[in-house]
Protein backbone atom coordinates (compact mmCIF):
# COMPACT_ATOMS: atom_id res chain seq x y z
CA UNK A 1 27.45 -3.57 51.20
CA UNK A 2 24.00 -3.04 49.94
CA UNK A 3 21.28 -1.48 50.95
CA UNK A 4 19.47 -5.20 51.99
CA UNK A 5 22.93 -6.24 53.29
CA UNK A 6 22.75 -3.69 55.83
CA UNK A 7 19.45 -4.41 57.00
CA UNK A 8 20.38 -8.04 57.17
CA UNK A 9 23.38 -7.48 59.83
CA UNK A 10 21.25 -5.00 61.72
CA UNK A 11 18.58 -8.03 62.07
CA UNK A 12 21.45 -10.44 62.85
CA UNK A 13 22.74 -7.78 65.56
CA UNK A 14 19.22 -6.87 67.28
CA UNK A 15 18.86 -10.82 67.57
CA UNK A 16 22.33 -11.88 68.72
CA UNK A 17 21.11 -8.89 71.68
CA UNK A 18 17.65 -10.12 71.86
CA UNK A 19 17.61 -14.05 71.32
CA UNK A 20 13.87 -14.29 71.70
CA UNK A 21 13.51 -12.10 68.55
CA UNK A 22 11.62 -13.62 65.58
CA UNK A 23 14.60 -12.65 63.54
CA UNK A 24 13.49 -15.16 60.59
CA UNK A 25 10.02 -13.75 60.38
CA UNK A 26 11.35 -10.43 60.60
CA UNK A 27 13.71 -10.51 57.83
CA UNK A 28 10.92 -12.03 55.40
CA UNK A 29 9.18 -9.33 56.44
CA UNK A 30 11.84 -6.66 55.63
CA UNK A 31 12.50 -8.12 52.87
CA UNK A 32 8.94 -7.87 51.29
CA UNK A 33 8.64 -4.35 52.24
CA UNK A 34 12.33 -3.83 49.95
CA UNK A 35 11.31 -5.41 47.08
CA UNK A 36 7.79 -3.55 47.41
CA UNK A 37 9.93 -0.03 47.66
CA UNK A 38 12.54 -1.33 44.31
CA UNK A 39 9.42 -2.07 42.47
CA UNK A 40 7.41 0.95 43.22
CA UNK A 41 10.26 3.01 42.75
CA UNK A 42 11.11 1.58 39.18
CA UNK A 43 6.94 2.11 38.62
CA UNK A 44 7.04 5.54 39.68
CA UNK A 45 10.57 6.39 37.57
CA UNK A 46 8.89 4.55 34.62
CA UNK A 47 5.45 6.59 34.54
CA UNK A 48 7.45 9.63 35.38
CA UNK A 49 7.14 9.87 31.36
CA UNK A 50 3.98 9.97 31.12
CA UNK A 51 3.52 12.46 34.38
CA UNK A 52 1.76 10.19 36.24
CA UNK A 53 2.87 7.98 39.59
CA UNK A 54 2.21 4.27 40.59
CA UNK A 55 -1.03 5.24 42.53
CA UNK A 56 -2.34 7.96 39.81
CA UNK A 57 -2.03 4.88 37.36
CA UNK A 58 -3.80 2.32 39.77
CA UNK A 59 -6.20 4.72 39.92
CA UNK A 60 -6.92 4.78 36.55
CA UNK A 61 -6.54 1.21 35.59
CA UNK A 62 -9.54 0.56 38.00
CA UNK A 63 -11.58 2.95 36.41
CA UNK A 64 -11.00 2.02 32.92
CA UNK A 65 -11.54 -1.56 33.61
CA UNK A 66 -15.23 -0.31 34.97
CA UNK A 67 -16.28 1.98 32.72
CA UNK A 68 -18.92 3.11 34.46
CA UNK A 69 -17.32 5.28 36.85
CA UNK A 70 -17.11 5.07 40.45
CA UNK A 71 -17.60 7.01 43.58
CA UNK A 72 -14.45 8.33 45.57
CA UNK A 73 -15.75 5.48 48.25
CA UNK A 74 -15.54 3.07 46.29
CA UNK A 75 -11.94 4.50 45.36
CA UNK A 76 -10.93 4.90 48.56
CA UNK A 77 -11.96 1.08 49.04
CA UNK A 78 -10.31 -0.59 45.87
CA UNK A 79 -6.82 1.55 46.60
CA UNK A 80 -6.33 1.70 50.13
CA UNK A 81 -5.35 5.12 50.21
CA UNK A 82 -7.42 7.75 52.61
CA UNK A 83 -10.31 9.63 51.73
CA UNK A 84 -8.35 12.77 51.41
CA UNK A 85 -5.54 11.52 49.37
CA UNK A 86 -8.38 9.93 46.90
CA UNK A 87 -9.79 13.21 46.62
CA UNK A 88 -6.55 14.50 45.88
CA UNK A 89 -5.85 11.93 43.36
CA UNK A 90 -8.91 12.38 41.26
CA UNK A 91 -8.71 16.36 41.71
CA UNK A 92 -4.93 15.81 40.22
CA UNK A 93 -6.17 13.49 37.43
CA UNK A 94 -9.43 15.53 36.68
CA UNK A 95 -7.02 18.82 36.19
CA UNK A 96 -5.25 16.47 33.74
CA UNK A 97 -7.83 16.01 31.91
CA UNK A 98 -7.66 12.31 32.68
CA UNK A 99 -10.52 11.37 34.84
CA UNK A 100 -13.90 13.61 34.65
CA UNK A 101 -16.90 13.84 37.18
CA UNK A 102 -20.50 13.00 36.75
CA UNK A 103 -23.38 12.59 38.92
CA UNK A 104 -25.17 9.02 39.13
CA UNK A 105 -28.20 8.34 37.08
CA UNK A 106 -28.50 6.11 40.47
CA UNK A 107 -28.42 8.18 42.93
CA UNK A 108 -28.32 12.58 42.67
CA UNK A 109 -26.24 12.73 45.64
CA UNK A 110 -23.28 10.50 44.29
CA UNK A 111 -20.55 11.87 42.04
CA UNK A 112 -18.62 9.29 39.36
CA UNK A 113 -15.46 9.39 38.37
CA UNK A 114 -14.92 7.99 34.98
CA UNK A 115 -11.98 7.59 33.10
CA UNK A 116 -11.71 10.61 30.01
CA UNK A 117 -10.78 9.89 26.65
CA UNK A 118 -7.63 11.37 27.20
CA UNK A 119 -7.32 9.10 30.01
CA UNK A 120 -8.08 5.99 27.66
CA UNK A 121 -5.81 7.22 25.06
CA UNK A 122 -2.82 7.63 27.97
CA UNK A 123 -3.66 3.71 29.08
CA UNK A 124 -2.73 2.80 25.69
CA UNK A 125 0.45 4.27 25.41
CA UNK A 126 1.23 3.14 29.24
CA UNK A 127 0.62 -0.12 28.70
CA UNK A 128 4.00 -1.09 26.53
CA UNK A 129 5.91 0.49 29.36
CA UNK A 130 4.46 -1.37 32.02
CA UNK A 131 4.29 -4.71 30.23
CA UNK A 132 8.16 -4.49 29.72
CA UNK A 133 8.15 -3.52 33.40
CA UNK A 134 6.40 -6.34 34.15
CA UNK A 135 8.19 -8.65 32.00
CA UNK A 136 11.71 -7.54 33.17
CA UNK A 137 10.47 -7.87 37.12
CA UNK A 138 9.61 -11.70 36.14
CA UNK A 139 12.05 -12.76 33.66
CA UNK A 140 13.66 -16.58 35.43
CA UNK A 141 10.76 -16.63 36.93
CA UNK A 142 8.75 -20.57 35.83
CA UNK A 143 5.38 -20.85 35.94
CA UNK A 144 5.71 -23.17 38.93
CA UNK A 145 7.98 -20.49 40.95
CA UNK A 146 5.51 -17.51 39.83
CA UNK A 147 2.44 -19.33 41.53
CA UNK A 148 4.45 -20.76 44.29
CA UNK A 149 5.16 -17.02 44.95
CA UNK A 150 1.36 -16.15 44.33
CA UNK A 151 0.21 -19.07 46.72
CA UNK A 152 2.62 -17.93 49.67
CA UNK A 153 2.47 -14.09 49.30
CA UNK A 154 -1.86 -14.76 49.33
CA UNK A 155 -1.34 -16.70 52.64
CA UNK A 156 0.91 -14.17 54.27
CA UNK A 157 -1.94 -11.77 53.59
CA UNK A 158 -4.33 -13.78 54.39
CA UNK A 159 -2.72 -14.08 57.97
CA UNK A 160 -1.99 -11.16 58.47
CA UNK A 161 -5.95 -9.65 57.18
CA UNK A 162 -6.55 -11.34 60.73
CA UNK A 163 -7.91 -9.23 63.71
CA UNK A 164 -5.90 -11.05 66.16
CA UNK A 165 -2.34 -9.47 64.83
């Protein structure tokens, strides 16, 4: 049985105990979070390489794509991670030589983080890995089913972005 298998007759058992249960919703829901935990595991064994992790990466995709640096805030903001594990990141990164700190021209009081050149040069080699990655995760996948999937999973977050949940 695998591991989704097993997850599936729990569900079936919790609802056949508790018919009110939303046990549709809740397997979509279970579902998403497996595929989210097989993909960032394959991320995370694939960067493993290049001693980095999924987030580490995100991290510094965002900052190459800007250039110009940005403050830990605005990290903490674009990655959903907390303040301290931010800090963490780009202490991590900075230590490998990947990310360094600057103050704003803007503003004294506000420290950058900017992608280094090591950092650049690392992207580059990445980015074959990930593409295959990428590729692999989507392969059967038609342009009609790929946006259908885009469409729905943006309206499921979209839903669930609401204060009322």
């Amino acid at each position: 049985m695998s591991y989704f298998s097993a997850v599936e007759s729990q569900l079936d058992d919790f609802a056949a105990k508790y018919p009110e249960f939303s046990r549709r919703e809740a397997g979509l829901i279970r579902l998403i979070r497996a595929v989210d935990r097989q993909i960032t595991d394959h991320a995370n064994n694939n960067l493993r390489q290049f001693g980095l992790t999924l987030t580490e990466y995100n991290v510094l995709t965002m900052l190459d794509a800007r250039g110009s640096g940005m403050s830990i805030s605005e990290l903490v903001k674009r990655t959903g991670e907390k303040p301290s594990n931010t800090t963490r990141l780009t202490d991590l990164l900075v230590k490998k030589n990947l990310l360094v700190r600057e103050v704003s021209d803007k503003d004294r009081r506000v420290w950058l983080v900017k992608i280094s050149k090591d950092g650049k040069a690392l992207m580059k080699k990445m980015l074959p890995v990930i593409n295959e990655q990428l590729s692999q995760l989507f392969q059967g996948f038609d342009d009609a089913q790929y946006q259908a999937l885009y469409s729905n999973l943006h309206s499921l977050l979209n839903t669930s972005d609401r204060d009322s949940l």
